[in-house]
PDB file of N, CA and C in Angstrom:
ATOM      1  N   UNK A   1      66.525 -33.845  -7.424  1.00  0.00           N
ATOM      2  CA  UNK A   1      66.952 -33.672  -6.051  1.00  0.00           C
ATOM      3  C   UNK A   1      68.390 -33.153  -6.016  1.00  0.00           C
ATOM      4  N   UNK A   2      69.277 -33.591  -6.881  1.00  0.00           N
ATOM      5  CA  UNK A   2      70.592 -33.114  -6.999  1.00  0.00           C
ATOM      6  C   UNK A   2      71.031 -32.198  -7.303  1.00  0.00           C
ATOM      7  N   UNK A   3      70.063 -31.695  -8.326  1.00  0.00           N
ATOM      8  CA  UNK A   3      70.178 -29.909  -8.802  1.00  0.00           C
ATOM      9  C   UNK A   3      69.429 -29.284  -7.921  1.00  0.00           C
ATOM     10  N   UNK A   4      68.289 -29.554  -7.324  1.00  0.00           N
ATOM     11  CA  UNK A   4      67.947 -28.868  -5.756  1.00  0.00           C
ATOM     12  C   UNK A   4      68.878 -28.402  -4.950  1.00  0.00           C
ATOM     13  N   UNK A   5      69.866 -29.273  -5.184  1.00  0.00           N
ATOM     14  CA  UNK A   5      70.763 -29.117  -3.719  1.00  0.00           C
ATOM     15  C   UNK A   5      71.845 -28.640  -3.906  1.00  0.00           C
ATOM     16  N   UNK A   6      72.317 -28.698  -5.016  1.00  0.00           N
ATOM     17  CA  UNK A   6      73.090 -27.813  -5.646  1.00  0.00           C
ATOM     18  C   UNK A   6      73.319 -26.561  -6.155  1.00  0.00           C
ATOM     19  N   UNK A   7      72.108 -25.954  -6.230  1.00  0.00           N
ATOM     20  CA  UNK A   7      71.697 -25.091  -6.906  1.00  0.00           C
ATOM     21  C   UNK A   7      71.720 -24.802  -8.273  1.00  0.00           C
ATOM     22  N   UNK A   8      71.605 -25.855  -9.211  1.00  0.00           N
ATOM     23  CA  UNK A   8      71.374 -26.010 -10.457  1.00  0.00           C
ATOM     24  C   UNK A   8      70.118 -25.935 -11.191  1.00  0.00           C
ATOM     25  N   UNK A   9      69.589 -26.099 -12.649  1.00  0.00           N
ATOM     26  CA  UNK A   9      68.701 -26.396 -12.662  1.00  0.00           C
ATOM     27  C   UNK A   9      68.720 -27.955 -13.808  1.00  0.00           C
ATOM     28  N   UNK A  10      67.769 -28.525 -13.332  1.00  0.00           N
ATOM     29  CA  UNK A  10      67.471 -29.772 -13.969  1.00  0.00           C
ATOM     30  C   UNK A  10      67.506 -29.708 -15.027  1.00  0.00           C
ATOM     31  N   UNK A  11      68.097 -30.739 -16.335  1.00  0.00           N
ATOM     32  CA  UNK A  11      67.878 -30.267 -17.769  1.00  0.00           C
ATOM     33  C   UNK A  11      67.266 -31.597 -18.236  1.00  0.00           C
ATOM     34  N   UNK A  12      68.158 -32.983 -18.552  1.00  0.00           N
ATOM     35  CA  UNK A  12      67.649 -34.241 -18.614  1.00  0.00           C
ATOM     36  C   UNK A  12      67.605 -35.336 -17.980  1.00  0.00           C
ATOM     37  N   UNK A  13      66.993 -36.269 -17.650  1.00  0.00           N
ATOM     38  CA  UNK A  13      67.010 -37.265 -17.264  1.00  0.00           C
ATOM     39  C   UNK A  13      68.223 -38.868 -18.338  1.00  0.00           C
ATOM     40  N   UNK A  14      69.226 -38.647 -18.357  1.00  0.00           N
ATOM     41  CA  UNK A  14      70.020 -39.944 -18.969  1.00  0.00           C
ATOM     42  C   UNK A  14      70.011 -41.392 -18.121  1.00  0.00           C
ATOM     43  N   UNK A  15      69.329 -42.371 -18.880  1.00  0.00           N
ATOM     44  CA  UNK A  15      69.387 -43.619 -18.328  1.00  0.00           C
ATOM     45  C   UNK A  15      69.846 -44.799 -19.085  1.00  0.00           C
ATOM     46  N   UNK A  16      71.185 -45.146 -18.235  1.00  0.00           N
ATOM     47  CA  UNK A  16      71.629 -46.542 -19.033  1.00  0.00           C
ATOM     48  C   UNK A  16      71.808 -47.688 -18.679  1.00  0.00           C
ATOM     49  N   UNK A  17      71.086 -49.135 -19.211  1.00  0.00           N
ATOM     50  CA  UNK A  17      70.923 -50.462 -18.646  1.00  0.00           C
ATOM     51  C   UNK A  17      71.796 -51.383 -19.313  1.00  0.00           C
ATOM     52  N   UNK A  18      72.199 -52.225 -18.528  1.00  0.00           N
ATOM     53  CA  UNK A  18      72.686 -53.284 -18.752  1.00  0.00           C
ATOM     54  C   UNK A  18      72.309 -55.037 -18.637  1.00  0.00           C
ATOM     55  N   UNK A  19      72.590 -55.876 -19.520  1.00  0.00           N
ATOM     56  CA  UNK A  19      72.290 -56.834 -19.185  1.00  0.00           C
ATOM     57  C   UNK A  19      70.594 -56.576 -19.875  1.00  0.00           C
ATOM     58  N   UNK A  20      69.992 -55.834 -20.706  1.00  0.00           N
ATOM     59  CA  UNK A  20      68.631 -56.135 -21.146  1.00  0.00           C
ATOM     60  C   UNK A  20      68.344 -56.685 -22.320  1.00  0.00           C
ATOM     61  N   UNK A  21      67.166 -57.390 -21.601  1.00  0.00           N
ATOM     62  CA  UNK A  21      66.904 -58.364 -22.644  1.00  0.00           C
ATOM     63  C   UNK A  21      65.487 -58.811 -23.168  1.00  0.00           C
ATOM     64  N   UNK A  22      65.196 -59.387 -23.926  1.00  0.00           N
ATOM     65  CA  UNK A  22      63.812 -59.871 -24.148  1.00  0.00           C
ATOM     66  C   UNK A  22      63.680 -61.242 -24.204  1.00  0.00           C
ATOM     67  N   UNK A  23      62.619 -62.044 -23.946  1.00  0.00           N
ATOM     68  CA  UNK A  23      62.405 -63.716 -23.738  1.00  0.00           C
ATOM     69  C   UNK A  23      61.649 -63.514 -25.183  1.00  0.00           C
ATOM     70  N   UNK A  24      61.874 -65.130 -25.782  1.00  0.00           N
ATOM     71  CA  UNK A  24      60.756 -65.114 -27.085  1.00  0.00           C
ATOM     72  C   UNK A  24      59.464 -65.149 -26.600  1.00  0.00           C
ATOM     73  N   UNK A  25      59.327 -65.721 -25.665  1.00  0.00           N
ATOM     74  CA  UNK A  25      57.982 -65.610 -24.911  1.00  0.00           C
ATOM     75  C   UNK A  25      56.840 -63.972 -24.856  1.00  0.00           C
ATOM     76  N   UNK A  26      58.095 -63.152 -25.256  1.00  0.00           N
ATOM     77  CA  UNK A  26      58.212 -61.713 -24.402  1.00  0.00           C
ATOM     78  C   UNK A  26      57.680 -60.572 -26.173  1.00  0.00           C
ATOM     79  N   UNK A  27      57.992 -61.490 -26.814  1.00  0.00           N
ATOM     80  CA  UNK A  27      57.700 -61.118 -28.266  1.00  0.00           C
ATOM     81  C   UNK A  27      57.038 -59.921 -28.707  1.00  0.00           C
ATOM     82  N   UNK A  28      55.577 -60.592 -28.564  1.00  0.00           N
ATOM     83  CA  UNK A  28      54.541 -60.333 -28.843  1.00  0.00           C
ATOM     84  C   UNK A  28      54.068 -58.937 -28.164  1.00  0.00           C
ATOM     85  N   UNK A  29      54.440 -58.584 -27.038  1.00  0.00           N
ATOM     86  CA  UNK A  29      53.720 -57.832 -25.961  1.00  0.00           C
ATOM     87  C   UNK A  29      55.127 -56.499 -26.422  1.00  0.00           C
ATOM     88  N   UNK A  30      56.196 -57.001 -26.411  1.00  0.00           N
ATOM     89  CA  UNK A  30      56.785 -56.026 -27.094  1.00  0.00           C
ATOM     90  C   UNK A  30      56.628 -55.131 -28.082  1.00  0.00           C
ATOM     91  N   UNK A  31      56.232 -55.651 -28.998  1.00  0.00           N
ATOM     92  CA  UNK A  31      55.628 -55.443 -30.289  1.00  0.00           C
ATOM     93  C   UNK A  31      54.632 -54.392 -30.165  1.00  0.00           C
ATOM     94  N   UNK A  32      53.432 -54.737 -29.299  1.00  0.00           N
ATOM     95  CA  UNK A  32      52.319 -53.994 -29.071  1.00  0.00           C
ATOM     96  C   UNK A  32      53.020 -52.857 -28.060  1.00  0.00           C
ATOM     97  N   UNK A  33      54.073 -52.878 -26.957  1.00  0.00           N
ATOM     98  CA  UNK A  33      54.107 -51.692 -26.342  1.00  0.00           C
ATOM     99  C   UNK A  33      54.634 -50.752 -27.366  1.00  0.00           C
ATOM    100  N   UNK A  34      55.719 -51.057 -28.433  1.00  0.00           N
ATOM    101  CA  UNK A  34      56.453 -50.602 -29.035  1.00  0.00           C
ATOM    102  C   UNK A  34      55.459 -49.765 -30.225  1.00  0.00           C
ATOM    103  N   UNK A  35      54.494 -50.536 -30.297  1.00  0.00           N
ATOM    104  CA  UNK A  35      52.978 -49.469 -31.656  1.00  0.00           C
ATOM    105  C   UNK A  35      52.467 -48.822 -30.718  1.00  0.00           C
ATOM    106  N   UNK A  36      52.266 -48.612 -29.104  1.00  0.00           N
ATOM    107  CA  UNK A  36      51.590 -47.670 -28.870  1.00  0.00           C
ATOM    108  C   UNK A  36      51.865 -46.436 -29.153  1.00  0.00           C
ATOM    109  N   UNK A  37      51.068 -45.359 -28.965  1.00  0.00           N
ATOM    110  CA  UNK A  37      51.148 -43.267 -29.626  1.00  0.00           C
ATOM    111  C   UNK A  37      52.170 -43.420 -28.477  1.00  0.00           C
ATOM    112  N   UNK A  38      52.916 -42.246 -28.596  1.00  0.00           N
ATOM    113  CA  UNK A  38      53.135 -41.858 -27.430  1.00  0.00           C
ATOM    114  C   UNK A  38      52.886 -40.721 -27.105  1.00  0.00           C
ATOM    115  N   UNK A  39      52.942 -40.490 -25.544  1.00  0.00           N
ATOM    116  CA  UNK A  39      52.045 -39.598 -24.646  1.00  0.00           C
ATOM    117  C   UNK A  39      53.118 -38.547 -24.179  1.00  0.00           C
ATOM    118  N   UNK A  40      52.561 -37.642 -23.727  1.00  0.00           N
ATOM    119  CA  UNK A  40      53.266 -36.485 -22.938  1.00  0.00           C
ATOM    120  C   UNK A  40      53.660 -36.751 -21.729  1.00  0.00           C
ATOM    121  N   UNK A  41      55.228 -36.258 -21.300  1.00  0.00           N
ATOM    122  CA  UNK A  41      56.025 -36.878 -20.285  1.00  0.00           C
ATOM    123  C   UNK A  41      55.424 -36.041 -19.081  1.00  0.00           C
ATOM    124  N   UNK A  42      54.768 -36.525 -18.009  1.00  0.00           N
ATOM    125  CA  UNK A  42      54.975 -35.726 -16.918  1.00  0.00           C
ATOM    126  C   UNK A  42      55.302 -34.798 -16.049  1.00  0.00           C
ATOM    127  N   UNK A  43      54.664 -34.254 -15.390  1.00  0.00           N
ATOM    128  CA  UNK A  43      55.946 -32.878 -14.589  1.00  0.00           C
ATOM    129  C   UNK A  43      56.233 -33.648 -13.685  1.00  0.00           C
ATOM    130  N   UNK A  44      56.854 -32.994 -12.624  1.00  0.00           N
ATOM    131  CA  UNK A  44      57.395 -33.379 -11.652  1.00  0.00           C
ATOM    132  C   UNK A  44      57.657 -32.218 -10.712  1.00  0.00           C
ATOM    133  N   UNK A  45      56.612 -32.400  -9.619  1.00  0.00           N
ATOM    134  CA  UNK A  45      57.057 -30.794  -8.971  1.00  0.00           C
ATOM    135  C   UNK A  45      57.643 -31.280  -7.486  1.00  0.00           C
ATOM    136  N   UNK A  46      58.740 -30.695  -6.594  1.00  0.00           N
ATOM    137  CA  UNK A  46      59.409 -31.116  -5.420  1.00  0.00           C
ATOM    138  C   UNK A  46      59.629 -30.347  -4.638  1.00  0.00           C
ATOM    139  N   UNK A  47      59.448 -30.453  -3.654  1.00  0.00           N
ATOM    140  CA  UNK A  47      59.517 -29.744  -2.654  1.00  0.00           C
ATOM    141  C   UNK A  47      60.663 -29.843  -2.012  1.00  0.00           C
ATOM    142  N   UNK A  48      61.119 -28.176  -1.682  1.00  0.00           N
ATOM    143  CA  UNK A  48      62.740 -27.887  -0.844  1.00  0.00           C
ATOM    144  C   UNK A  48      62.887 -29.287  -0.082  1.00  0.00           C
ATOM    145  N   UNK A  49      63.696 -29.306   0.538  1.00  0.00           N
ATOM    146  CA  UNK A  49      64.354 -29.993   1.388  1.00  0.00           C
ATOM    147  C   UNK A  49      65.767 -29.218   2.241  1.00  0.00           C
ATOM    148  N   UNK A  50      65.723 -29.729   3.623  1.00  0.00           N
ATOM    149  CA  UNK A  50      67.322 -28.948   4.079  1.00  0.00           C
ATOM    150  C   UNK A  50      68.307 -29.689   3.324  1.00  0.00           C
ATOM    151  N   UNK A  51      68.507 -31.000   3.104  1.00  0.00           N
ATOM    152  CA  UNK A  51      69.417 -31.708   2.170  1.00  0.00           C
ATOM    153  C   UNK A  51      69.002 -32.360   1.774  1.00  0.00           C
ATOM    154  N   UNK A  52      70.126 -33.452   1.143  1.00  0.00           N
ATOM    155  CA  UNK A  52      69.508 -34.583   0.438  1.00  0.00           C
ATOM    156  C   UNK A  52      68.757 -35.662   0.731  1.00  0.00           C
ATOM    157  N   UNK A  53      69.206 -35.910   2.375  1.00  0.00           N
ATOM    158  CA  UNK A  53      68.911 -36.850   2.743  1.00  0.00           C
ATOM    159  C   UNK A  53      67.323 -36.413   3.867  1.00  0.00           C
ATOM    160  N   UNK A  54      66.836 -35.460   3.664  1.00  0.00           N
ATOM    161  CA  UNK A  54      65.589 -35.246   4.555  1.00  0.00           C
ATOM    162  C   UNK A  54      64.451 -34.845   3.358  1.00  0.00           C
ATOM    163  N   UNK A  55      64.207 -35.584   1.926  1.00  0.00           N
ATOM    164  CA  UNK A  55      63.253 -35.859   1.193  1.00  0.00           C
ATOM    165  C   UNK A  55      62.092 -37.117   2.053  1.00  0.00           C
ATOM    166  N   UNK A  56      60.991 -36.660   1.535  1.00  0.00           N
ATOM    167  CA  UNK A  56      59.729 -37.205   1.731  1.00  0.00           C
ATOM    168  C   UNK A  56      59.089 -37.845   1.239  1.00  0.00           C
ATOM    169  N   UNK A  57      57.977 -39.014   0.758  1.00  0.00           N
ATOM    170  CA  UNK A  57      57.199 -39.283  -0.320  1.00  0.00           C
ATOM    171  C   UNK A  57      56.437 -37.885  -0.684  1.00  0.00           C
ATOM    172  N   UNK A  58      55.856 -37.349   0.549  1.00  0.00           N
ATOM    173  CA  UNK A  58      55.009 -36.193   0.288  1.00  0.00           C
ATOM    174  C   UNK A  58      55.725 -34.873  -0.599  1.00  0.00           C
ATOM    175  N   UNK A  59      56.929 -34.469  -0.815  1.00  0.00           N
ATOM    176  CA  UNK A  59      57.411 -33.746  -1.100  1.00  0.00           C
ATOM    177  C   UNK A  59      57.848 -33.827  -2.644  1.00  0.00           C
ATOM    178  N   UNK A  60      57.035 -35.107  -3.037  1.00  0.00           N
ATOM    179  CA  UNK A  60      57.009 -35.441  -5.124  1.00  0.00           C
ATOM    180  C   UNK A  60      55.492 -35.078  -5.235  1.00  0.00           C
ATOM    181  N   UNK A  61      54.992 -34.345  -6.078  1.00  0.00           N
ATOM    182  CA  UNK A  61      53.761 -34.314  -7.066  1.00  0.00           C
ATOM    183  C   UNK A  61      54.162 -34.307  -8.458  1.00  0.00           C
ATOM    184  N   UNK A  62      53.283 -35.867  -9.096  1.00  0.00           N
ATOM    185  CA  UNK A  62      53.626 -35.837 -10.291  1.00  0.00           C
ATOM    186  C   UNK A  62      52.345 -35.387 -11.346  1.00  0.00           C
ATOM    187  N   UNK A  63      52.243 -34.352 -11.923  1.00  0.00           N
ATOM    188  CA  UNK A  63      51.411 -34.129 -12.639  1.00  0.00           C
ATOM    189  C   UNK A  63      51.281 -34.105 -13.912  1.00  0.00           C
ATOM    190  N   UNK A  64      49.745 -34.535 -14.505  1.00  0.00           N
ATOM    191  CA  UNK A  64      49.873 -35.401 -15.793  1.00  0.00           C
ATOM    192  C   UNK A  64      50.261 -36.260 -15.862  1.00  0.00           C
ATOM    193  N   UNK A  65      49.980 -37.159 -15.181  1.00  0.00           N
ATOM    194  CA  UNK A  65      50.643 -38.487 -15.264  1.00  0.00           C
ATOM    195  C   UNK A  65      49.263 -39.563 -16.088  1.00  0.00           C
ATOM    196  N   UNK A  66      49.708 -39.720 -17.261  1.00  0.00           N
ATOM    197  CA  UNK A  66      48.436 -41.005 -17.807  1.00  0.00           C
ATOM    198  C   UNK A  66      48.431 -41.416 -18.453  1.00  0.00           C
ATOM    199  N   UNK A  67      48.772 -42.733 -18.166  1.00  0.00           N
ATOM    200  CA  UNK A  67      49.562 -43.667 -18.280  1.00  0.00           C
ATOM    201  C   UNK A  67      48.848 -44.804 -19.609  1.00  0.00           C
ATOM    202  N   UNK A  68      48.997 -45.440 -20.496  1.00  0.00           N
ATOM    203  CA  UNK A  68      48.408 -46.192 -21.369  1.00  0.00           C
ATOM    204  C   UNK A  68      47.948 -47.170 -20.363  1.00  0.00           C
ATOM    205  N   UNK A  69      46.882 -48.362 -20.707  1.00  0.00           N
ATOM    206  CA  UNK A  69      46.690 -49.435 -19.916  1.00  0.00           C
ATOM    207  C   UNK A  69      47.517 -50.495 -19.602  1.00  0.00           C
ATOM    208  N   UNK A  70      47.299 -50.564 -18.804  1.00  0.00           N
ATOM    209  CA  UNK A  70      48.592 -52.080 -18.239  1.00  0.00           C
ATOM    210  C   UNK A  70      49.049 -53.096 -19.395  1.00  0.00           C
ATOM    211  N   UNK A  71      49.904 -53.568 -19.299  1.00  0.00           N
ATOM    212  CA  UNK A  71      50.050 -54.926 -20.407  1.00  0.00           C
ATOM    213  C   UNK A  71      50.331 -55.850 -19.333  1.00  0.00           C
ATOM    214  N   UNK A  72      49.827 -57.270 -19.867  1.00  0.00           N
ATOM    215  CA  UNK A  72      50.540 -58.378 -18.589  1.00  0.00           C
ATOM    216  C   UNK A  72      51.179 -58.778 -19.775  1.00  0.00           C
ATOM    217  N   UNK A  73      52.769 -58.555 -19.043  1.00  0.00           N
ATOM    218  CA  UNK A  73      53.946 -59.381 -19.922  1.00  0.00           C
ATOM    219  C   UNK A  73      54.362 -60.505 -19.198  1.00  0.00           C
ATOM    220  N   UNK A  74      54.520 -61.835 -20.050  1.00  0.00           N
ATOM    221  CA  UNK A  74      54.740 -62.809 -19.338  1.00  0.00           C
ATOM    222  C   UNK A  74      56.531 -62.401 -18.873  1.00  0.00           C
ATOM    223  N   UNK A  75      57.389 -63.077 -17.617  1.00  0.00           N
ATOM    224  CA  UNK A  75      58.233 -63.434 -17.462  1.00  0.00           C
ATOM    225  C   UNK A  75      58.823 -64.234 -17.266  1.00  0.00           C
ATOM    226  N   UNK A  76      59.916 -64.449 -18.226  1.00  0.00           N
ATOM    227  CA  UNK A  76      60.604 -65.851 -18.305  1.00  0.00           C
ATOM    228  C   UNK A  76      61.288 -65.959 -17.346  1.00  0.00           C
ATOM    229  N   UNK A  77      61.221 -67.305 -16.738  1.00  0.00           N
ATOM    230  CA  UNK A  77      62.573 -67.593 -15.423  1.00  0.00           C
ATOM    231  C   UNK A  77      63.339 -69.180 -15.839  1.00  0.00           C
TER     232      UNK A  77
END
């Protein structure tokens, strides 16, 4: 959306967390997400907008999206 509006073009997505963590509880399920293959990342196609702030749900199509099966990870509280 930001290089939309800018007139740039998109190159990567950088994401950084803080505070993450894993429960021992949380182990196991880790383990198994961490052996799955991995899959091909998605497109992402968007539609203009006059700015930033007049985006839509309708105006994201994500294609190829497919996804491995769910895991139920327990969460610790």
């Amino acid at each position: 959306m930001l290089a939309q509006q800018t007139g740039h073009k998109p190159y990567r997505f950088i994401h950084n967390t803080e505070d993450s963590h894993i429960y021992v509880n949380q182990i196991d399920k880790v383990e198994e997400y961490l052996s799955r293959s991995e899959i091909e990342s998605p497109s992402l196609i968007l539609k203009s907008a006059k700015d930033i702030f007049s985006y839509h749900i309708d105006d994201f199509e994500l294609i190829g999206y497919n996804p491995h099966p769910v895991m139920k990870i327990p969460v610790a509280v």
